[in-house]
Protein backbone atom coordinates (compact mmCIF):
# COMPACT_ATOMS: atom_id res chain seq x y z
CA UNK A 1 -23.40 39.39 5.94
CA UNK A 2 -21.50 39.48 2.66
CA UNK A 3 -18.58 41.60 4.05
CA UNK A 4 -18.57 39.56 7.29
CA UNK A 5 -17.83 36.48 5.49
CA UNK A 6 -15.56 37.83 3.23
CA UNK A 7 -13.88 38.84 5.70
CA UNK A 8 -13.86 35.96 7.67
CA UNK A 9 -12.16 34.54 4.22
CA UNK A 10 -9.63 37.34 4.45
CA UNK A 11 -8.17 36.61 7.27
CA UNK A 12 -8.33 32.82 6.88
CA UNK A 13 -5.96 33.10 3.65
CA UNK A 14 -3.69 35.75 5.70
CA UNK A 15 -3.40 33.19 8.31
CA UNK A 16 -2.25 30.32 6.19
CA UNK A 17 -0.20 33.03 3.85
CA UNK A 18 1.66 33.44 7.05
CA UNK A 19 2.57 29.27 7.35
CA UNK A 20 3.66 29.13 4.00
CA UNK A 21 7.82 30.19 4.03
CA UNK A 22 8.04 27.94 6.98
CA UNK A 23 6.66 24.77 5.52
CA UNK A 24 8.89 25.76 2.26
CA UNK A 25 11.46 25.88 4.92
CA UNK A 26 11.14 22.51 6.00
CA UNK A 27 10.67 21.14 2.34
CA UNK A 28 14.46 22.06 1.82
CA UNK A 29 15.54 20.96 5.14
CA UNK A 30 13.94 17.42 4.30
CA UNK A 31 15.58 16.94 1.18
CA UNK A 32 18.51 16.73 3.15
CA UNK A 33 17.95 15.25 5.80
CA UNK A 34 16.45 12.56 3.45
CA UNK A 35 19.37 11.44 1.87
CA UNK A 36 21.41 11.75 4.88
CA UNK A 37 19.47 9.24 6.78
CA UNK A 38 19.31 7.53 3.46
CA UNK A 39 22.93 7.08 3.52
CA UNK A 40 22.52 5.29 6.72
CA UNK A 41 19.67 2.69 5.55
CA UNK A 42 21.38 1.38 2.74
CA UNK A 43 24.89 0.91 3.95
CA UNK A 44 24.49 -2.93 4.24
CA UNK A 45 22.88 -4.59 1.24
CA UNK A 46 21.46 -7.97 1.19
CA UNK A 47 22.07 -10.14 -1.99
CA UNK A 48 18.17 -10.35 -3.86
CA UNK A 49 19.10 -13.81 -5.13
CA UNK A 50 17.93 -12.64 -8.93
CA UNK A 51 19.54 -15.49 -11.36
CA UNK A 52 19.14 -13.99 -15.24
CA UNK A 53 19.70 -17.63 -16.24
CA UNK A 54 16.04 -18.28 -14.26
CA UNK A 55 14.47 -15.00 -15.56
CA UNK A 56 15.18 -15.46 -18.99
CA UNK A 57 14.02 -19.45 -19.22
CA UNK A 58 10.67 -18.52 -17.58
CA UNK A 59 10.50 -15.57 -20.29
CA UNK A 60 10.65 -17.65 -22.89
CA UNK A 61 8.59 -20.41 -21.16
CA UNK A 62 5.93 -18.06 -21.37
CA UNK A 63 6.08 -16.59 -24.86
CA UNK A 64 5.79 -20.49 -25.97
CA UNK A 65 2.67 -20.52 -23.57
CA UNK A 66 1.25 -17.42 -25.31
CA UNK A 67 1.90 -18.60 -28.61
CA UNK A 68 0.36 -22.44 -28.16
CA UNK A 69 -2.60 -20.75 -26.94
CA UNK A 70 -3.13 -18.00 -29.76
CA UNK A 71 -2.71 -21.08 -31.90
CA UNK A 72 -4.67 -23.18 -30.32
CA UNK A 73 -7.60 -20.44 -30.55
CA UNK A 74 -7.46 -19.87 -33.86
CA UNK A 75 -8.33 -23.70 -34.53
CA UNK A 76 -5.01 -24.83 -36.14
CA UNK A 77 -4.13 -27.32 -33.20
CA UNK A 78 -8.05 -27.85 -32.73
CA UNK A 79 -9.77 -27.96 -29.46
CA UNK A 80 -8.21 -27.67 -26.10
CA UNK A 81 -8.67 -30.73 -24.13
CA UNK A 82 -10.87 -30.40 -21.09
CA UNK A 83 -8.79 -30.60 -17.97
CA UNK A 84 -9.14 -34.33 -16.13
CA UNK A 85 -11.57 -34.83 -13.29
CA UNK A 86 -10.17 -34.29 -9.69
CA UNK A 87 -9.68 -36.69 -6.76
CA UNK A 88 -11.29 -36.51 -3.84
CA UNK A 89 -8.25 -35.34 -2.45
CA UNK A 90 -7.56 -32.76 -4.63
CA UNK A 91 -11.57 -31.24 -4.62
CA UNK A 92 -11.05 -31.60 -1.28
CA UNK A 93 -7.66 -28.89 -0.98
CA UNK A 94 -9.56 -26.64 -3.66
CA UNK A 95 -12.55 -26.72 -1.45
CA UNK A 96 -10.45 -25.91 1.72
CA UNK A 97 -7.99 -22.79 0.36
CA UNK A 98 -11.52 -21.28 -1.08
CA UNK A 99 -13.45 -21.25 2.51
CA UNK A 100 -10.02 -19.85 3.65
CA UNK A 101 -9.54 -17.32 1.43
CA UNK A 102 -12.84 -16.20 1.41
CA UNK A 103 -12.84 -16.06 5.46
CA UNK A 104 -9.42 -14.15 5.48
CA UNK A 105 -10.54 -11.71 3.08
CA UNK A 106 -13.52 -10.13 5.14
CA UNK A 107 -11.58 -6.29 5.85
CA UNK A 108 -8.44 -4.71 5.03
CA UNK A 109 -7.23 -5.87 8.39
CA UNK A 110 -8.20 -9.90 8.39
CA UNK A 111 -6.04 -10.07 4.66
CA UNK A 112 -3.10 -8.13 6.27
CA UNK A 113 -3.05 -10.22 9.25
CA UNK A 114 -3.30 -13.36 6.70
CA UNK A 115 -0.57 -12.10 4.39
CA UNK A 116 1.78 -11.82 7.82
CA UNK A 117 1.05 -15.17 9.33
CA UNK A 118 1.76 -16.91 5.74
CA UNK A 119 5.09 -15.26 5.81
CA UNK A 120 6.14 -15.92 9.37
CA UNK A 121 5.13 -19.86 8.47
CA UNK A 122 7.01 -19.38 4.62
CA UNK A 123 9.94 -16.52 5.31
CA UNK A 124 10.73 -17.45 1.42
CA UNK A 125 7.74 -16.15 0.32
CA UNK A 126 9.11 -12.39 0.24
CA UNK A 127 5.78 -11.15 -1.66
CA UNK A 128 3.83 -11.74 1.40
CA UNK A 129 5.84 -9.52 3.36
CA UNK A 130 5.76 -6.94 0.98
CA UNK A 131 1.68 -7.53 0.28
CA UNK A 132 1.54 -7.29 4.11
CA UNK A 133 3.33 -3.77 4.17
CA UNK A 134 1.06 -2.07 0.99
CA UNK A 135 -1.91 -3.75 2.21
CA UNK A 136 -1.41 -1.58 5.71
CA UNK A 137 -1.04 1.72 3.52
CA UNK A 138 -4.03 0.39 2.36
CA UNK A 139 -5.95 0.80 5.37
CA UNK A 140 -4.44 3.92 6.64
CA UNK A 141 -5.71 5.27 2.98
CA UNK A 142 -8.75 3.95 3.68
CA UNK A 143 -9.31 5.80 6.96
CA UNK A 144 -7.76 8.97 5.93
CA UNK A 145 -11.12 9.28 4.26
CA UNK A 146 -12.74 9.51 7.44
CA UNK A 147 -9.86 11.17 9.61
CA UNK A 148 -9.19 14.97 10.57
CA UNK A 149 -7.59 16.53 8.02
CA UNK A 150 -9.93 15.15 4.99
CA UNK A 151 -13.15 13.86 6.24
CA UNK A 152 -14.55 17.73 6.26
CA UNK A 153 -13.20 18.62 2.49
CA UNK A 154 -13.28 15.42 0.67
CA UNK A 155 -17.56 15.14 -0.08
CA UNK A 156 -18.99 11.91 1.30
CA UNK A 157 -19.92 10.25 -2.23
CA UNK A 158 -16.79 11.07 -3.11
CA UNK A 159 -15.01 9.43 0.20
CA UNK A 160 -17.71 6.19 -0.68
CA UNK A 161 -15.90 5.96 -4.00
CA UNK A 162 -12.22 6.23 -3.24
CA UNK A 163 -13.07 3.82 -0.23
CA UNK A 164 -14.84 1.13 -2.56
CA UNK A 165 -11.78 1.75 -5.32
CA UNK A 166 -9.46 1.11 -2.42
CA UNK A 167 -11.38 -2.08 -0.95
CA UNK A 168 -12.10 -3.38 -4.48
CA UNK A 169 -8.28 -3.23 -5.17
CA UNK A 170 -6.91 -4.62 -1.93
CA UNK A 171 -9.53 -7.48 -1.68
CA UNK A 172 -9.46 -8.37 -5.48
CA UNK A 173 -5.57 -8.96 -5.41
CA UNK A 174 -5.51 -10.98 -2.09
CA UNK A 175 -8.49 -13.19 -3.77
CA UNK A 176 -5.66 -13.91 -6.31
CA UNK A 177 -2.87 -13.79 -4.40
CA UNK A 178 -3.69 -15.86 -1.38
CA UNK A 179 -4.82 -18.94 -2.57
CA UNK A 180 -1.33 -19.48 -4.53
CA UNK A 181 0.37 -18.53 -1.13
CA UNK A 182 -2.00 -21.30 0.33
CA UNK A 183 -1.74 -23.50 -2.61
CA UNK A 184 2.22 -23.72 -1.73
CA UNK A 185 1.65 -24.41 1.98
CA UNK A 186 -0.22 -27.11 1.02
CA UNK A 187 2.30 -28.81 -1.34
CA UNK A 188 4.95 -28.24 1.47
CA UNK A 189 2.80 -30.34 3.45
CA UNK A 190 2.24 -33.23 1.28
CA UNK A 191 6.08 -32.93 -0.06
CA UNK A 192 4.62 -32.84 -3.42
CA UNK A 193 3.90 -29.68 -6.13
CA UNK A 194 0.10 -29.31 -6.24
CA UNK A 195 0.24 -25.89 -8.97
CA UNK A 196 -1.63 -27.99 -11.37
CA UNK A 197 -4.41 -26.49 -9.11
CA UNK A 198 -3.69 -23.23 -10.03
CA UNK A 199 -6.42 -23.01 -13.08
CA UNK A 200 -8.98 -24.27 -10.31
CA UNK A 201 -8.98 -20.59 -8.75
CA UNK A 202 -9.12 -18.97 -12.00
CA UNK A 203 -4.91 -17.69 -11.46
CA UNK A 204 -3.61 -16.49 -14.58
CA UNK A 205 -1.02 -19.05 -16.67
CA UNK A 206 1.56 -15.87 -16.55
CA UNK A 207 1.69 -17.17 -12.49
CA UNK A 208 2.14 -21.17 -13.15
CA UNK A 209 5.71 -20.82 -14.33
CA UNK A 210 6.96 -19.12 -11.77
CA UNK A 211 5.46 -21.28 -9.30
CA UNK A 212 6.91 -24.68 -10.88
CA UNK A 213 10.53 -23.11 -10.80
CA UNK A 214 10.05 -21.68 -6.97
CA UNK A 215 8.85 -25.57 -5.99
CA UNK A 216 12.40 -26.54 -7.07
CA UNK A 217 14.51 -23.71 -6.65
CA UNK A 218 13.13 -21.11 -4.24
CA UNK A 219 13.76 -18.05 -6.43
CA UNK A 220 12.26 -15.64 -3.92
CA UNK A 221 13.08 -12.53 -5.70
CA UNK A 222 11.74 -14.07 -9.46
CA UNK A 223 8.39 -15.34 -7.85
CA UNK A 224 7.94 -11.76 -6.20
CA UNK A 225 8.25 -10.16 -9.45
CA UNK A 226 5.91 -12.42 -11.38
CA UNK A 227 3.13 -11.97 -8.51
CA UNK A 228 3.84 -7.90 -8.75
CA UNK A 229 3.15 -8.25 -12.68
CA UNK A 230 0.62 -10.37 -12.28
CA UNK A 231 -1.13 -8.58 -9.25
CA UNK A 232 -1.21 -5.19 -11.07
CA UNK A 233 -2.31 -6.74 -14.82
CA UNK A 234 -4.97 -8.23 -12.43
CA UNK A 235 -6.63 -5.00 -11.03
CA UNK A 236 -5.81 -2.85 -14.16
CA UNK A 237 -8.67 -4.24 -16.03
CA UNK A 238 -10.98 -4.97 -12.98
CA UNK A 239 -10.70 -1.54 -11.07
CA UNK A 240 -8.30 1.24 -12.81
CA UNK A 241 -9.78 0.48 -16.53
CA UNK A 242 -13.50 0.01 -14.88
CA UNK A 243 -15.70 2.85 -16.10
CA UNK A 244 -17.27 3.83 -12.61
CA UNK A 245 -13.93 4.54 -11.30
CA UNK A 246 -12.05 5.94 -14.53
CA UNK A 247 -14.43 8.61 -14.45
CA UNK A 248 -15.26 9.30 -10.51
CA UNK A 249 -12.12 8.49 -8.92
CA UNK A 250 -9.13 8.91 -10.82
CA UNK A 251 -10.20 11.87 -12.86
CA UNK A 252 -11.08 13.57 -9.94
CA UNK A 253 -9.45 16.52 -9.28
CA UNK A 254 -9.00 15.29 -5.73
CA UNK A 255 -7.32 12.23 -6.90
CA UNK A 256 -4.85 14.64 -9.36
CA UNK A 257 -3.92 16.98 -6.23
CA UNK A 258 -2.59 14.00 -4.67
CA UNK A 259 -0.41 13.00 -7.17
CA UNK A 260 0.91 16.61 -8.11
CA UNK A 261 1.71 17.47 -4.28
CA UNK A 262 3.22 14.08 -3.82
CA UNK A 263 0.86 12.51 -1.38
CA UNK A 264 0.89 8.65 -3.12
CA UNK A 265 3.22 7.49 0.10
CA UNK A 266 3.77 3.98 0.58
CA UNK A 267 5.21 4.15 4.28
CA UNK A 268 6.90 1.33 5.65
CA UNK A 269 7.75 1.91 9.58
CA UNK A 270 10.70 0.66 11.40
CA UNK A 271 10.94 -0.35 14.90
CA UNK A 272 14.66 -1.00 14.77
CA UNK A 273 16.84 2.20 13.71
CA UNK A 274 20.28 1.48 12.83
CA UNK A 275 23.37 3.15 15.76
CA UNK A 276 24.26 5.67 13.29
CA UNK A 277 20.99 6.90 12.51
CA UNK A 278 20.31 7.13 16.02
CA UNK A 279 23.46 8.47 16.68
CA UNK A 280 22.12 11.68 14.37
CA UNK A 281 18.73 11.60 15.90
CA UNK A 282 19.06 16.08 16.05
CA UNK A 283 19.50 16.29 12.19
CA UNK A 284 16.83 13.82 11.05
CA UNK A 285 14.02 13.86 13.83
CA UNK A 286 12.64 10.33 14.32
CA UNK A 287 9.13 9.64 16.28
CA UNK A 288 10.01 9.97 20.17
CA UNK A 289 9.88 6.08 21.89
CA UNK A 290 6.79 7.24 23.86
CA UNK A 291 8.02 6.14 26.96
CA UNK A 292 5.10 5.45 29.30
CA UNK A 293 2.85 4.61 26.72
CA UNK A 294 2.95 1.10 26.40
CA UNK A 295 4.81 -1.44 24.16
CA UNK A 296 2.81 -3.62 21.72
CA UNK A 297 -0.03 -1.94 20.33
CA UNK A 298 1.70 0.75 18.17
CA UNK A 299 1.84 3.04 21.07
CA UNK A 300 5.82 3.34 21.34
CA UNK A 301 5.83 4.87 17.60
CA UNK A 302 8.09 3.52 14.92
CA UNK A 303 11.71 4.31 14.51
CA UNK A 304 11.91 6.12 11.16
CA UNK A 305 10.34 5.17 8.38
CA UNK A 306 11.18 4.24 4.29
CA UNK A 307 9.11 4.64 1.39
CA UNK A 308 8.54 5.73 -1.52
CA UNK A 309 5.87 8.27 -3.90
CA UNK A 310 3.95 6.66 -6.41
CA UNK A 311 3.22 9.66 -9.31
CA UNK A 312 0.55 7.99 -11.36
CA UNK A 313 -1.54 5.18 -10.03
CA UNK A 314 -3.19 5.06 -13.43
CA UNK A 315 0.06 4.11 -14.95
CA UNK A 316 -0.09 0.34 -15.46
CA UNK A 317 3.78 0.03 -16.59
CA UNK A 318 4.46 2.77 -12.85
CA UNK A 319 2.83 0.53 -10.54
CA UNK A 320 4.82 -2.66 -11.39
CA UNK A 321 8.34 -0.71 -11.64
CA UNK A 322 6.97 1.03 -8.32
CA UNK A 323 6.01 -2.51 -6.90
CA UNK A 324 9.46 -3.94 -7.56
CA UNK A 325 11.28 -0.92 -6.47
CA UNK A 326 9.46 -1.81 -3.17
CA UNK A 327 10.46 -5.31 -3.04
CA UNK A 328 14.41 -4.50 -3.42
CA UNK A 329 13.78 -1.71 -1.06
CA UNK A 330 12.62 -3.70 1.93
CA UNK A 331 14.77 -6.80 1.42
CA UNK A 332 17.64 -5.51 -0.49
CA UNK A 333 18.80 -3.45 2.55
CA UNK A 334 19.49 -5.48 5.84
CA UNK A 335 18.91 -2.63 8.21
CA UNK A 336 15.90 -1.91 6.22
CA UNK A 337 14.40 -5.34 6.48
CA UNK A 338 15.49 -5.81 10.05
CA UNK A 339 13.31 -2.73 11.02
CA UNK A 340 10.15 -3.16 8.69
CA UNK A 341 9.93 -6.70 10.21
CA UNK A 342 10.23 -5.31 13.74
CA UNK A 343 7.15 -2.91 13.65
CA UNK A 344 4.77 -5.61 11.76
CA UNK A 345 5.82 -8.67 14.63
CA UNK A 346 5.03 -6.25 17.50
CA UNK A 347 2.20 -3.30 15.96
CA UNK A 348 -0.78 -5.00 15.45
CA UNK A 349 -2.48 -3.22 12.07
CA UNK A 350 -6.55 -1.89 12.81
CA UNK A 351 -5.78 1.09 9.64
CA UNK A 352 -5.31 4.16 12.29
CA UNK A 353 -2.18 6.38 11.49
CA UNK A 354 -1.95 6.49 15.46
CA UNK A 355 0.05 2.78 15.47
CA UNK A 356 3.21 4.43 13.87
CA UNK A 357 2.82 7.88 14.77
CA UNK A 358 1.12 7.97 18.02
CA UNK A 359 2.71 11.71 19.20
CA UNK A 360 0.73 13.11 16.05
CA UNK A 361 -2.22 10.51 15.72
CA UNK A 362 -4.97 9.86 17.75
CA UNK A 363 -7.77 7.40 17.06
CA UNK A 364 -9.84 8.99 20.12
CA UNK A 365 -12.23 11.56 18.23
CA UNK A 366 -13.54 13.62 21.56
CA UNK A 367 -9.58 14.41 22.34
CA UNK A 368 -8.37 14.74 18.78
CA UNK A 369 -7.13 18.33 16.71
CA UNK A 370 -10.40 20.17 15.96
CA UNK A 371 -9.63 23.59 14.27
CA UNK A 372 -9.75 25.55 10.71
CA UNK A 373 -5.74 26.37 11.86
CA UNK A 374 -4.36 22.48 11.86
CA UNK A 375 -1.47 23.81 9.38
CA UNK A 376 -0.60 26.55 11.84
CA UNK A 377 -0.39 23.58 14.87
CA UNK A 378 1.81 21.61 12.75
CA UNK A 379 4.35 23.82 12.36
CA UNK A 380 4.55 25.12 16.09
CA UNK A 381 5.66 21.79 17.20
CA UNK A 382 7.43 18.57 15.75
CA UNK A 383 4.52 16.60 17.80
CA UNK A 384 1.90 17.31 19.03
CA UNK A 385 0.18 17.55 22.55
CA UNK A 386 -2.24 14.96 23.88
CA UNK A 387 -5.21 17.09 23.31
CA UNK A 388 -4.36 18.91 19.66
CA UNK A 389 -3.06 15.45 17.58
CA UNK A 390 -4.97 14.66 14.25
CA UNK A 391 -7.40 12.32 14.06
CA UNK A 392 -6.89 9.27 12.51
CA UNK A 393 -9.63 6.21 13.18
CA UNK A 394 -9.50 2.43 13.04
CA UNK A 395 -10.99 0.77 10.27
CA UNK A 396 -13.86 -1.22 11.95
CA UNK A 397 -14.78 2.13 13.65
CA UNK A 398 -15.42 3.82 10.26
CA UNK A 399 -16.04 1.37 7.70
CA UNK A 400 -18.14 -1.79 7.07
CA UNK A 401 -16.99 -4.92 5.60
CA UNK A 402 -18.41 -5.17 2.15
CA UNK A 403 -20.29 -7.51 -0.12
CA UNK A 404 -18.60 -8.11 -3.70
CA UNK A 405 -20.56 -8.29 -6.87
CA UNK A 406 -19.22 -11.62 -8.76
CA UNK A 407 -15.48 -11.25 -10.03
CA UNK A 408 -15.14 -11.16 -14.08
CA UNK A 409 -13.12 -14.23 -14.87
CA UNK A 410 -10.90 -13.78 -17.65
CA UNK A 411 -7.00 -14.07 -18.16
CA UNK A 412 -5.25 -10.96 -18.45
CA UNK A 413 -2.00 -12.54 -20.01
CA UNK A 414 -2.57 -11.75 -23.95
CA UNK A 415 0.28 -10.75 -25.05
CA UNK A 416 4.31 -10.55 -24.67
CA UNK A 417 4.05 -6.70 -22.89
CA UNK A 418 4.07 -7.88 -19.72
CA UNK A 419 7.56 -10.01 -20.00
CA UNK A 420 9.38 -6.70 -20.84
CA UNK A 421 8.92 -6.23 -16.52
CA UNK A 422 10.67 -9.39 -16.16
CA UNK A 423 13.59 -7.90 -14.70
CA UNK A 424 15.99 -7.57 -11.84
CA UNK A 425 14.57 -5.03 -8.96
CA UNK A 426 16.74 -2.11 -8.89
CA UNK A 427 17.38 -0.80 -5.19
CA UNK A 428 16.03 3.00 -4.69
CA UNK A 429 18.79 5.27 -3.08
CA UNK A 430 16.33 8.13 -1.34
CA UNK A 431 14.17 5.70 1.03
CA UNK A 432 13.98 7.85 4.27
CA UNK A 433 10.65 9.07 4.57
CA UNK A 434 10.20 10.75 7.80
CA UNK A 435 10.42 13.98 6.80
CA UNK A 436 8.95 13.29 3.73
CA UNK A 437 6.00 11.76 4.97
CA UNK A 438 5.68 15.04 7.90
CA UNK A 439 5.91 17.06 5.08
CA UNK A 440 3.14 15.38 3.41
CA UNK A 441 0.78 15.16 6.27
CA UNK A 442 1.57 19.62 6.26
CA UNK A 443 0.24 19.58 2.76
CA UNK A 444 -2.61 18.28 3.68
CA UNK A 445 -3.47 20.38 6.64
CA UNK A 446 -2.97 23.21 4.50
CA UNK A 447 -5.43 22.11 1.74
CA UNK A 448 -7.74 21.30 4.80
CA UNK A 449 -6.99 24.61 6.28
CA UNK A 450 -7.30 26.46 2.73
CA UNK A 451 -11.19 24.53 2.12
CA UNK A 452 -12.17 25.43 5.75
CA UNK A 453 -11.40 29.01 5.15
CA UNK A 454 -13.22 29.36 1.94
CA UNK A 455 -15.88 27.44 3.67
CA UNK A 456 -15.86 29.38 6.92
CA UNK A 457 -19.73 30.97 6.32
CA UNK A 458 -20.89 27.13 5.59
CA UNK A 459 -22.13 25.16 8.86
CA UNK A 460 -19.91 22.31 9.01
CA UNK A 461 -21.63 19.23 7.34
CA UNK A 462 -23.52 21.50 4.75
CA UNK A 463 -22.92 19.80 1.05
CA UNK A 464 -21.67 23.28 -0.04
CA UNK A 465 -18.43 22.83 2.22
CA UNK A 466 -17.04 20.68 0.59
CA UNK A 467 -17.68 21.17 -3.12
C-alpha cells in the first residue's frame, strides 16, 4: 500500500515538475506585458486636488489637539468639560445614521453596496469609491476560502479564522467609516456642518479636522487620506494587534505563503479599456466580452484590470502608503477611473470571482474544475471551457452573516506618528494587473495541485489532507 501511494506521489510531483518552465514562462512574459499596458493606463492624468497649504494647517491643527489633550490629562488644565446635552433634533440624526449603519453593515455585500450608493449621491467623497473597490476584494477573499483551488488545502478552522479576521476588518472600518459618510449627507441636507456629532459615534478626533476643512473646501484627496490613516490606526489595534489573530492568522504559514508568492492582490476591474489598449489586445490578453452571455450581472467580464500587491498586511505604516497608493491610482488616472467606475455601475458585487472573470470562474459547483491537475488546465488554455472553470461561490451561498461581540471604544490617536502619513498620494507606474493577477491565480493551482498530490492516499475531507 506504501509503494502504491508513494507512487501515486511520484507521479503527482512529475506532473506538476512538468508545468513549472511554462508558468516561469509566462511570469517573464507578464512583466512585460505589464508595463506595456501600463503605459497605456496612465497616459492621461487627472489633477488629485492635494493643496500642501491645507495638509500642513490640519497637521498642525492636530498636534495642538494632541497636545491640549495630553495636558489636559495630566490635570494641569483640570477636568474636561462634559459635552452639552443634545436637541431633539440632533438625538434624533444620531439615532437615525446608527439604525442605518447598523442595517447596512449586515455582510460584506450590504456595506459595499452602501459605500457605492453614498458615492453616486456624494461623487466628492472619493474614499467611498475607493472603500467600495477594497471592500469587493474583500469578499472575493472571503470566498476564496471556500472556492476550488483552496477550500480542499486550507483546514476548515483555519478558513473560520481568516474568514472572521476578514469580516471583523471589513465590518469594523465601515462601522467607522459610514456614519461620517452619513454624518455629511446629513449636513448637506440641512445646509449646515453637523461634525460636532462626530464624538457621538465614538470617531476618532484625528477625523474631525479633516471633516471641518472638507465642509468648506471639498479637499477630496486630503479627506481620503485622513480616513485611510484613520481606517487602518482603527483596525490595527482591534484585529492585526488582537492576540487570537496575531497568533492564528497572520503567523500562519498559510498567511506567509501568500505574501512571499505575491498573492495580497487588490484587483480593481475595468469595463471601459482605453483604444490603444484595445488596439494591442494580442500582446496583453484581456478577458473575452462574453458575447452571448448577458450584460449586467458580471457575465460580459471586465476589460483589464489595475491593482496592486500588498507585501505585509501586518505592516501598519504598508497598509496606509498601500491605501493611498490606491487612491491616486484609481482617480489620478482618467482612463483608470473611467473604467473602475464602469464595472461597479453595471456588475452587481455577491463576492464570486465569476463577476469579473466569468471565462475562468464559475459560481455553479456541479459544473465547476474538479481535478488534482487544475495547474496543468491553466496552462493549456488562456480560459477555460464551460465545464473545467474554477470554482468561485457567492458570499451568501458560503457564509453567514455574523454577530459582533461589543466594539472596544478607545481613541487610537496618541501620538504625532500618524501625521508623518499626511502626505500627497504618489501615483504607482506598474498598475496593469491582468497578467499579474492570471499569474497569481497559477500559483495557487499549483500549491493546490502540490497539497493534493501529497495528499493523494487521504479521502478527500479527511483532517490529514490538509495539514
Amino acid at each position: 500500500m506504501s509503494e502504491k501511494v508513494d507512487g501515486q506521489t511520484f507521479k503527482g510531483f512529475i506532473r506538476l515538475a512538468k508545468t513549472l518552465p511554462q508558468t516561469a514562462a509566462e511570469a517573464v512574459k507578464g512583466k512585460y506585458v505589464c508595463w506595456k499596458a501600463s503605459q497605456e493606463l496612465i497616459k492621461v492624468r487627472r489633477p488629485l486636488g492635494w493643496r500642501e497649504s491645507a495638509a500642513h494647517s490640519i497637521r498642525d491643527q492636530l498636534k495642538r489637539q494632541l497636545a491640549d489633550r495630553n495636558r489636559m490629562h495630566s490635570g494641569d488644565f483640570g477636568k474636561e468639560e462634559a459635552p452639552a446635552p443634545l436637541s431633539a433634533e440632533d438625538l434624533e440624526t444620531v439615532q437615525s445614521i446608527r439604525g442605518a449603519a447598523l442595517e447596512a453593515s449586515r455582510s460584506n455585500v450590504t456595506r459595499t453596496r452602501a459605500y457605492y450608493e453614498c458615492y453616486r449621491e456624494y461623487p466628492e467623497l472619493h474614499w467611498s469609491f475607493l472603500a467600495h473597490m477594497v471592500s469587493r476584494n474583500a469578499g472575493w477573499n472571503m470566498t476564496d476560502l471556500k472556492g476550488g483551488l483552496f477550500s480542499d488545502v486550507i483546514p476548515a478552522e483555519l478558513q473560520e479564522d481568516i474568514y472572521q479576521m476578514l469580516e471583523r476588518s471589513n465590518a469594523l472600518i465601515f462601522l467607522d467609516a459610514y456614519p461620517q459618510l452619513m454624518l455629511y449627507a446629513r449636513s448637506r441636507k440641512l445646509g449646515r456642518s453637523l461634525f460636532y456629532l462626530l464624538r457621538e459615534f465614538r470617531v476618532s478626533a484625528f477625523m474631525r479636522p479633516f471633516w471641518e476643512r472638507f465642509w468648506i473646501e471639498r479637499d477630496s484627496a486630503l479627506l481620503a487620506v485622513g480616513l485611510i490613516i484613520n481606517e487602518q490606526n482603527y483596525i490595527e489595534g482591534r484585529v492585526v494587534q488582537n492576540r487570537y489573530f496575531k497568533q492564528r492568522v497572520l503567523r500562519h504559514p498559510f498567511f506567509a505563503m501568500n505574501s512571499a508568492f505575491q498573492m495580497n492582490q487588490v484587483l480593481f476591474p475595468m469595463l471601459v479599456a482605453p483604444p490603444a489598449e484595445a488596439e494591442s489586445s494580442e500582446e496583453a490578453p484581456l478577458p473575452p466580452s462574453g458575447e452571448g452571455e448577458g450584460s449586467t450581472d458580471g457575465e460580459q467580464g471586465c476589460r483589464g484590470m489595475v491593482g496592486l500587491i500588498l507585501e505585509h498586511f501586518a505592516d501598519l505604516d504598508e497598509r496606509i502608503e498601500f491605501g493611498k497608493a490606491l487612491y491616486a491610482m484609481l482617480f489620478g488616472y482618467q482612463d483608470v477611473l473611467a473604467g473602475v467606475e464602469a464595472f461597479a455601475a453595471n456588475v452587481v458585487h455577491r463576492g464570486s470571482r465569476q463577476e469579473y472573470w466569468p471565462k475562468l470562474f464559475t459560481d455553479d459547483k456541479k459544473t465547476a474544475l474538479n481535478s488534482p491537475q487544475e495547474s496543468a488546465e491553466l496552462l493549456k488554455r488562456e480560459w477555460l471551457p464551460p465545464d473545467k472553470r474554477l470554482y468561485s461561490p457567492s458570499l451568501a451561498e458560503v457564509w453567514h452573516d455574523m454577530p459582533y461581540e461589543p466594539i472596544t471604544r478607545y481613541d487610537w490617536f496618541k501620538s504625532n506618528e500618524a501625521l508623518d502619513h499626511l502626505t500627497r498620494p504618489k501615483r504607482p507606474v506598474l498598475i496593469e494587473m491582468s497578467h499579474a493577477h492570471r499569474f497569481a491565480v497559477q500559483k495557487a493551482a499549483l500549491t493546490h495541485d502540490t497539497e493534493r498530490a501529497v495528499s493523494a492516499d487521504a479521502a478527500p475531507g479527511r483532517p490529514d489532507a490538509t495539514q
